[in-house]
Protein backbone atom coordinates (compact mmCIF):
# COMPACT_ATOMS: atom_id res chain seq x y z
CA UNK A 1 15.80 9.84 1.98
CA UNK A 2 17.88 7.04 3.29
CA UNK A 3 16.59 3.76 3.47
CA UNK A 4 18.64 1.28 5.76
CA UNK A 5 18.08 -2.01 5.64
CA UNK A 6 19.11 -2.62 9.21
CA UNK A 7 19.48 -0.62 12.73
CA UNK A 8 22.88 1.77 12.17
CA UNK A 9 24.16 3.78 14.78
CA UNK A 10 23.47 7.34 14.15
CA UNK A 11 23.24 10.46 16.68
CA UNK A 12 19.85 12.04 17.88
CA UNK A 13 16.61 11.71 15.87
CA UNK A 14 12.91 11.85 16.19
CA UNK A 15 11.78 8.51 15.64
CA UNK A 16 8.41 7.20 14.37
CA UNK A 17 7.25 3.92 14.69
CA UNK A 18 4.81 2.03 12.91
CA UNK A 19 4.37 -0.85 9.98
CA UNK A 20 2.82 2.38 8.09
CA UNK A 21 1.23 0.13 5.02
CA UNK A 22 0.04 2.41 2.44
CA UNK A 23 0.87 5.54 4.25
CA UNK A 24 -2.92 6.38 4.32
CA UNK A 25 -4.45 9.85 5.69
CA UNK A 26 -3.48 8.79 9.38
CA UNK A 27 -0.43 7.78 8.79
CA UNK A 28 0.37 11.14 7.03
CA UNK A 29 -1.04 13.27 9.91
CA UNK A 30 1.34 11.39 12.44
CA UNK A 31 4.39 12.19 10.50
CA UNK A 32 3.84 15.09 9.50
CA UNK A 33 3.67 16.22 13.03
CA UNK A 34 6.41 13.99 13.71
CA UNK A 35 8.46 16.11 11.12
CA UNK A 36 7.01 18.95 12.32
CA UNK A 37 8.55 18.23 15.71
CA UNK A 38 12.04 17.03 14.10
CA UNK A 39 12.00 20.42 12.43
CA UNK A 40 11.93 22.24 16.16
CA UNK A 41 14.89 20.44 17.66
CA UNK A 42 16.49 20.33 14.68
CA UNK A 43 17.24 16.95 14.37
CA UNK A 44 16.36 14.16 11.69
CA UNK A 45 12.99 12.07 11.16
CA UNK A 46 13.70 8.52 11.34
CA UNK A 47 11.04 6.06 10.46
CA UNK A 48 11.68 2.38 12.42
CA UNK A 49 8.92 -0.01 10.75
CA UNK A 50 9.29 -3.57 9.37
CA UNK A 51 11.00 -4.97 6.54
CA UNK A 52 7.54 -7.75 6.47
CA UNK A 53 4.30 -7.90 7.91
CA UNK A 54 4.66 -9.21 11.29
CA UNK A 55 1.74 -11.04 10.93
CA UNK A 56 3.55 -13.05 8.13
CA UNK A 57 5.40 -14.88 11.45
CA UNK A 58 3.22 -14.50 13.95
CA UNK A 59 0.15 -15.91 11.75
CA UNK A 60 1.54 -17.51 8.59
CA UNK A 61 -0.96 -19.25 7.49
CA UNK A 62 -3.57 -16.11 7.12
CA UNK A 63 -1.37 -12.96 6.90
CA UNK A 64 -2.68 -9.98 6.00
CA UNK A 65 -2.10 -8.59 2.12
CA UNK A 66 -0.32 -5.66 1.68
CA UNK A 67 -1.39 -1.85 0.68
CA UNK A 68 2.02 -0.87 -0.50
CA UNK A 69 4.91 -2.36 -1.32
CA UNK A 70 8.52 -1.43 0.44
CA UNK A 71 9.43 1.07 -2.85
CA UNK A 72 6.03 2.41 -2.51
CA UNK A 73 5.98 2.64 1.33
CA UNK A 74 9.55 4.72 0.51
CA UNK A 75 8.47 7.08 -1.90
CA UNK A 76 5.56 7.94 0.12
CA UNK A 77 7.48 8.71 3.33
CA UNK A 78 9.87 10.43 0.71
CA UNK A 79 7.24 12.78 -0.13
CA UNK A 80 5.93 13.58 3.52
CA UNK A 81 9.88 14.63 4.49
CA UNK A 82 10.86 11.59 6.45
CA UNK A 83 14.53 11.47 6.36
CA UNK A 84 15.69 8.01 7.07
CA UNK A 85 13.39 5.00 6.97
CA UNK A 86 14.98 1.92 8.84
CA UNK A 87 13.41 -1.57 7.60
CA UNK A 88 13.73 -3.44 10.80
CA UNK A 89 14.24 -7.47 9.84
CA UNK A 90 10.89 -9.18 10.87
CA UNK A 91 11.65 -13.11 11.98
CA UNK A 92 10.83 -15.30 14.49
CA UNK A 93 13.45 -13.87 17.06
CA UNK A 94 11.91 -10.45 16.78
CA UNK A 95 8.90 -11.66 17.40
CA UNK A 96 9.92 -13.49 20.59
CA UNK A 97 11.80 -10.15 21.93
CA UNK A 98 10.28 -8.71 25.08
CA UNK A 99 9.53 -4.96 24.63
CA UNK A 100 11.40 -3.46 26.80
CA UNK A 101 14.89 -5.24 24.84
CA UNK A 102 13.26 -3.90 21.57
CA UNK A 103 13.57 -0.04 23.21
CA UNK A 104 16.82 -0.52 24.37
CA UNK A 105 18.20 -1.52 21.20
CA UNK A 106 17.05 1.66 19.39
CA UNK A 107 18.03 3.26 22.17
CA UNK A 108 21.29 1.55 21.65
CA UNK A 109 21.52 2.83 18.18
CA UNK A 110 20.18 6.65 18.38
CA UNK A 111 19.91 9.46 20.91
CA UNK A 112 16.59 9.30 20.86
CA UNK A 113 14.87 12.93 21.44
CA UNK A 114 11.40 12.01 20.61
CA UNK A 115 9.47 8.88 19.92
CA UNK A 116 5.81 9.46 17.82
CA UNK A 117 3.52 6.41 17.91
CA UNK A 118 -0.44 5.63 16.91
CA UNK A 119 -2.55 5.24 19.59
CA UNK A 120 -3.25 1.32 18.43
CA UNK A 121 0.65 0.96 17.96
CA UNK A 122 2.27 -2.00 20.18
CA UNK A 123 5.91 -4.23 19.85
CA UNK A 124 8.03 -6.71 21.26
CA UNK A 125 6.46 -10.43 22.35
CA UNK A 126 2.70 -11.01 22.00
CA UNK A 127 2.03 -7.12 21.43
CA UNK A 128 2.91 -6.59 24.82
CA UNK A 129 4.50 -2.95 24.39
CA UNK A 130 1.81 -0.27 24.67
CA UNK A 131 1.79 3.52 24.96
CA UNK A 132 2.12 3.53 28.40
CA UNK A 133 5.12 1.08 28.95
CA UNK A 134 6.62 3.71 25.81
CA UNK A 135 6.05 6.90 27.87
CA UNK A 136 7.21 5.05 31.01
CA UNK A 137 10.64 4.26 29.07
CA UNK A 138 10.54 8.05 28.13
CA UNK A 139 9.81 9.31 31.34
CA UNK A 140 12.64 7.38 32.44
CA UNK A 141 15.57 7.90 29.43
CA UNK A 142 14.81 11.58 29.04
CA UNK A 143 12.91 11.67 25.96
CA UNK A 144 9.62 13.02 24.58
CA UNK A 145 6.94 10.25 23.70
CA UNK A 146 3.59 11.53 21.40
CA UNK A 147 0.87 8.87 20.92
CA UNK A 148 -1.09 10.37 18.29
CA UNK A 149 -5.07 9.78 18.49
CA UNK A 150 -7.12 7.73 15.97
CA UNK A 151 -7.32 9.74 12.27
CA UNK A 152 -10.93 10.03 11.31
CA UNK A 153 -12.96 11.08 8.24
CA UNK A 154 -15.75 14.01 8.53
CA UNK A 155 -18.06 10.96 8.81
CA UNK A 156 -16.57 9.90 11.77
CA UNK A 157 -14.81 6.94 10.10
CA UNK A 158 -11.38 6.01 12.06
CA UNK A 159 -8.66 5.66 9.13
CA UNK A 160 -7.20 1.92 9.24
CA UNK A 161 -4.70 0.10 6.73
CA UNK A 162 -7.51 -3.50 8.18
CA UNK A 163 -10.28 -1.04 6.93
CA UNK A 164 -8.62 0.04 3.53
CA UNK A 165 -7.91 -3.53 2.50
CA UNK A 166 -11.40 -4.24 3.13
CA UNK A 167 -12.97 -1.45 0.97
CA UNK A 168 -10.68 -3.15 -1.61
CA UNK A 169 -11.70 -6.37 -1.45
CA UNK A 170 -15.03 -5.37 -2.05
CA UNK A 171 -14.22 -3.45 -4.55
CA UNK A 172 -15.24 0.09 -3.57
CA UNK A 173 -11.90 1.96 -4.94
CA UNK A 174 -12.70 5.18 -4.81
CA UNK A 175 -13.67 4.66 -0.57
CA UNK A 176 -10.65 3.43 -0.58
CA UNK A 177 -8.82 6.38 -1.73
CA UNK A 178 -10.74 8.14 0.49
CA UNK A 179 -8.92 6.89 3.38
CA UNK A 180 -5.60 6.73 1.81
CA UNK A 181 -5.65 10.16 0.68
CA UNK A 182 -4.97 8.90 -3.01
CA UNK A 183 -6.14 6.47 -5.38
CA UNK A 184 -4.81 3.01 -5.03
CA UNK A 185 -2.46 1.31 -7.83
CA UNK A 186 -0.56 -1.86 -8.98
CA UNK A 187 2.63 -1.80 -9.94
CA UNK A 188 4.47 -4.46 -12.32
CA UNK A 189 5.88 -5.93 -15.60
CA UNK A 190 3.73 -6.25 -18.62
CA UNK A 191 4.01 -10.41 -19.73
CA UNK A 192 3.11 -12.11 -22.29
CA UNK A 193 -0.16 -13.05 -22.33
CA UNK A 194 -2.42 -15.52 -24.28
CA UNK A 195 -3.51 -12.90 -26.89
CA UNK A 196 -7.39 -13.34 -25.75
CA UNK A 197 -8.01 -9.63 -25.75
CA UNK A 198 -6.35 -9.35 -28.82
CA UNK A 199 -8.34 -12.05 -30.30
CA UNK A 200 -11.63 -10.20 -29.13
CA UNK A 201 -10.75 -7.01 -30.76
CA UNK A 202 -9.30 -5.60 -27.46
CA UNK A 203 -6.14 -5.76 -26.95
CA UNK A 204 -4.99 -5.54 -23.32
CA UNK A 205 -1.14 -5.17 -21.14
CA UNK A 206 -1.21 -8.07 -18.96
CA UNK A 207 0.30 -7.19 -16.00
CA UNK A 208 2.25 -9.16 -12.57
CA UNK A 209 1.77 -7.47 -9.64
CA UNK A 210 3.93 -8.26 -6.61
CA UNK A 211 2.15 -11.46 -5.31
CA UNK A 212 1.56 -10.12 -1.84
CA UNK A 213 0.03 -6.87 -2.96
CA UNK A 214 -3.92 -6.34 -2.10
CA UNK A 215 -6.37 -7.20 -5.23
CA UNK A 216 -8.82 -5.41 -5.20
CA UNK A 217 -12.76 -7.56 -5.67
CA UNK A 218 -12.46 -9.53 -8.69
CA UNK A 219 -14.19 -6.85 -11.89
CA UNK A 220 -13.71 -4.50 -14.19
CA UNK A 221 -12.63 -0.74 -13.51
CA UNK A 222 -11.90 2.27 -14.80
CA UNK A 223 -7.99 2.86 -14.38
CA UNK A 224 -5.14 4.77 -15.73
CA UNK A 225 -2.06 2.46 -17.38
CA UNK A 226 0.94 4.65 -16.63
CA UNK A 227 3.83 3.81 -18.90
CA UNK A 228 7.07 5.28 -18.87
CA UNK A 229 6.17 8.07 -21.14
CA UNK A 230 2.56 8.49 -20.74
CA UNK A 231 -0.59 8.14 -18.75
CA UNK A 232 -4.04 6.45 -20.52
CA UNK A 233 -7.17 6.22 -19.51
CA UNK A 234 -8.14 2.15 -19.54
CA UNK A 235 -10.34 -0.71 -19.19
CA UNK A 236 -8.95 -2.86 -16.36
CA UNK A 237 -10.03 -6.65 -15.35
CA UNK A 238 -9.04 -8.29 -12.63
CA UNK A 239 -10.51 -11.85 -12.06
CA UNK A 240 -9.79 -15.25 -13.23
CA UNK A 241 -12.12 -15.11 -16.70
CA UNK A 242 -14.65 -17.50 -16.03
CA UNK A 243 -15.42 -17.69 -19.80
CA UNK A 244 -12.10 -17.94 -21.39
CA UNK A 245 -10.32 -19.61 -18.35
CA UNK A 246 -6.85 -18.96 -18.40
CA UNK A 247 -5.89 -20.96 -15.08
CA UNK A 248 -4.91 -18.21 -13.03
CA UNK A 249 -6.06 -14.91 -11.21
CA UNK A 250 -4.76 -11.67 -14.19
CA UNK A 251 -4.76 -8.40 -14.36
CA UNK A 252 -5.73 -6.63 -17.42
CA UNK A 253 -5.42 -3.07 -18.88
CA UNK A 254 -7.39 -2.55 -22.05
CA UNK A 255 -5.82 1.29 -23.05
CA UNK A 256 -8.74 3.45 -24.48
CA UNK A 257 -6.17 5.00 -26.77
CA UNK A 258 -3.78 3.85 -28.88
CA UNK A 259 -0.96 2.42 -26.96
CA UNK A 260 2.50 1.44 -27.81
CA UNK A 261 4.04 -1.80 -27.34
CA UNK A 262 4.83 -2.17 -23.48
CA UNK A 263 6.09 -6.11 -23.34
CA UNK A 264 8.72 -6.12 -21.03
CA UNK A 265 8.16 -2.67 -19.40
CA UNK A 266 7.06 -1.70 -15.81
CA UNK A 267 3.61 -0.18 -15.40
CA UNK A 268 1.66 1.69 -12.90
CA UNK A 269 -2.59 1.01 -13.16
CA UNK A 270 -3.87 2.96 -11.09
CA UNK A 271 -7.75 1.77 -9.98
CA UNK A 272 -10.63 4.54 -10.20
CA UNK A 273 -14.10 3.14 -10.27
CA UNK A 274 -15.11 -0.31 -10.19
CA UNK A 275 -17.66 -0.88 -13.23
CA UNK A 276 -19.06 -4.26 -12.95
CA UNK A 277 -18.22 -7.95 -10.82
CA UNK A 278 -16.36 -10.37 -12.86
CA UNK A 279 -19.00 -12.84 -14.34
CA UNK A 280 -18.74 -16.07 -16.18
CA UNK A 281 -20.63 -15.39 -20.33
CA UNK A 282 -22.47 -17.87 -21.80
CA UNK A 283 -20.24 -17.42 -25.22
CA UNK A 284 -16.94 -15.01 -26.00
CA UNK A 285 -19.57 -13.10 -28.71
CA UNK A 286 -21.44 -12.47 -24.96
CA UNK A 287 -18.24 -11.81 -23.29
CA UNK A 288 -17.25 -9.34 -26.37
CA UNK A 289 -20.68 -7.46 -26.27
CA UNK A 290 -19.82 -6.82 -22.50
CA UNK A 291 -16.60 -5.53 -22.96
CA UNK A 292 -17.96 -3.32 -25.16
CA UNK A 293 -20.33 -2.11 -22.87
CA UNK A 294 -17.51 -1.94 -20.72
CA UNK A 295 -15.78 0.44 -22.91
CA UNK A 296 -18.20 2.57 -23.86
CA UNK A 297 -18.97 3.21 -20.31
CA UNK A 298 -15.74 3.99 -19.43
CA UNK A 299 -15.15 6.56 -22.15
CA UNK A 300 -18.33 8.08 -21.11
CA UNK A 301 -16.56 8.31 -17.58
CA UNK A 302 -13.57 9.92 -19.03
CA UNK A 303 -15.56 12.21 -20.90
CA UNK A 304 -14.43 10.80 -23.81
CA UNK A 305 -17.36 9.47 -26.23
């Protein structure tokens, strides 16, 4: 898949549009017909989203954390069959463009043969384009436009990226996944930490997740800390540890088998189940006992004690 990191002239494409954070179960069923339909003319999938949030311009001081990051985003599309995914620049001047400019410059830039949109998708200034202003513009340019319903659950639950983020920040992971379609994950470096695991008897990979990346309801899961050989079951805290205060918000993987020395390297922890809120301890011996409750219960989860 090619990712461009600004419009390029190219000849006639299906194009979806959408910010697509987290590529979650609705998100998959547009594009899939989308590539379904690309597949019939015989003609690429192009995927024109965002290189930002807009929200990050439109409302800076309260934007919206993100599901996925742009790799992620990109190796999700990768793995639906999208074949180009165009990371439109996001600042003040595209927020200001009327809609109607913002559909002549991709048509300016493609042959467009089909456009595939949610049915909550707008663009240009103040939100203003809709469906029907995009089915107007392909009425009149000579191209197919396919506004794809709301995605629900069998509960009746419409899929949203608002609704996912919310699930996380209350910590229910595994509802989460539900609606994504697969079970949510940080990404980042393992740092040098200040040993406090270590010094309880449980050691622990401190990771840095990309600082605009949703946390998840401050705890302690169940997880899985993928390294670049390997894939262990784990511990993992996220919080600020009210009883050892270290000054800022961490994240923690405790591996539940031996692990190898990851300073330095990139991780994947991937979030299962959440186990318990974070909580301040009256002592670390408390804090020590609870982790190794915490552990216990965790192996018992991975059917390992």
């Amino acid at each position: 898949m090619h990712v461009l990191q600004r419009p390029h002239k190219a000849g006639e494409r299906v194009v979806a549009l959408g910010m697509f954070d987290g590529v979650h179960r609705g998100h998959r069923t547009l594009l899939l017909n989308a590539k379904r339909l690309a597949d019939e003319i015989g003609v690429p999938l192009r995927v024109c989203t965002f290189n930002r949030h807009p929200l990050e311009i439109i409302r800076p001081e309260n934007p919206p954390e993100m599901i996925s990051t742009i790799p992620e985003r990109a190796s999700l599309l990768y793995g639906i069959g999208v074949d180009e995914m165009e990371l439109i620049p996001f600042d003040q001047s595209t927020a200001n463009m009327e809609p109607e400019v913002f559909l002549d410059r991709m048509r300016s830039f493609l042959d467009v043969r089909a456009v595939v949109a949610g049915w909550n998708y707008s663009f240009g200034r103040k939100g203003r384009g809709t469906a029907e202003l995009l089915k107007a513009d392909g009425e009149k340019h000579g191209y197919k436009v396919i506004i794809e319903p709301p995605a629900t659950l069998e509960d009746g639950t419409v899929i949203s990226s608002t609704l996912i983020r919310q699930n996380l920040k209350e910590g229910k992971t595994e509802r989460a996944a539900e609606l994504l379609g697969y079970q949510y994950s940080l990404t980042g470096t393992v740092a040098e930490g200040k040993h406090q695991g270590h010094g309880l008897g449980f050691p622990t990979a401190n990771i840095e997740p990309w600082k605009r990346k949703v946390l998840p309801k401050y705890g302690v899961y169940t997880g899985l800390l993928e390294t670049t050989n390997d894939t262990l079951p784990a511990v993992v805290n996220i919080g600020i540890q009210p009883t050892m205060p270290s000054g800022k918000v961490t994240v923690e993987a405790h591996a539940l088998t031996e692990s190898p020395e990851l300073y330095g390297q990139k991780v994947r922890l991937t979030l299962l189940k959440m186990l318990r809120e974070e909580r301040k301890f009256a002592s670390p011996q408390d804090l020590t006992a609870q982790i190794e409750r915490d552990r216990n219960e965790a192996m018992q989860l991975f059917n390992m004690a």
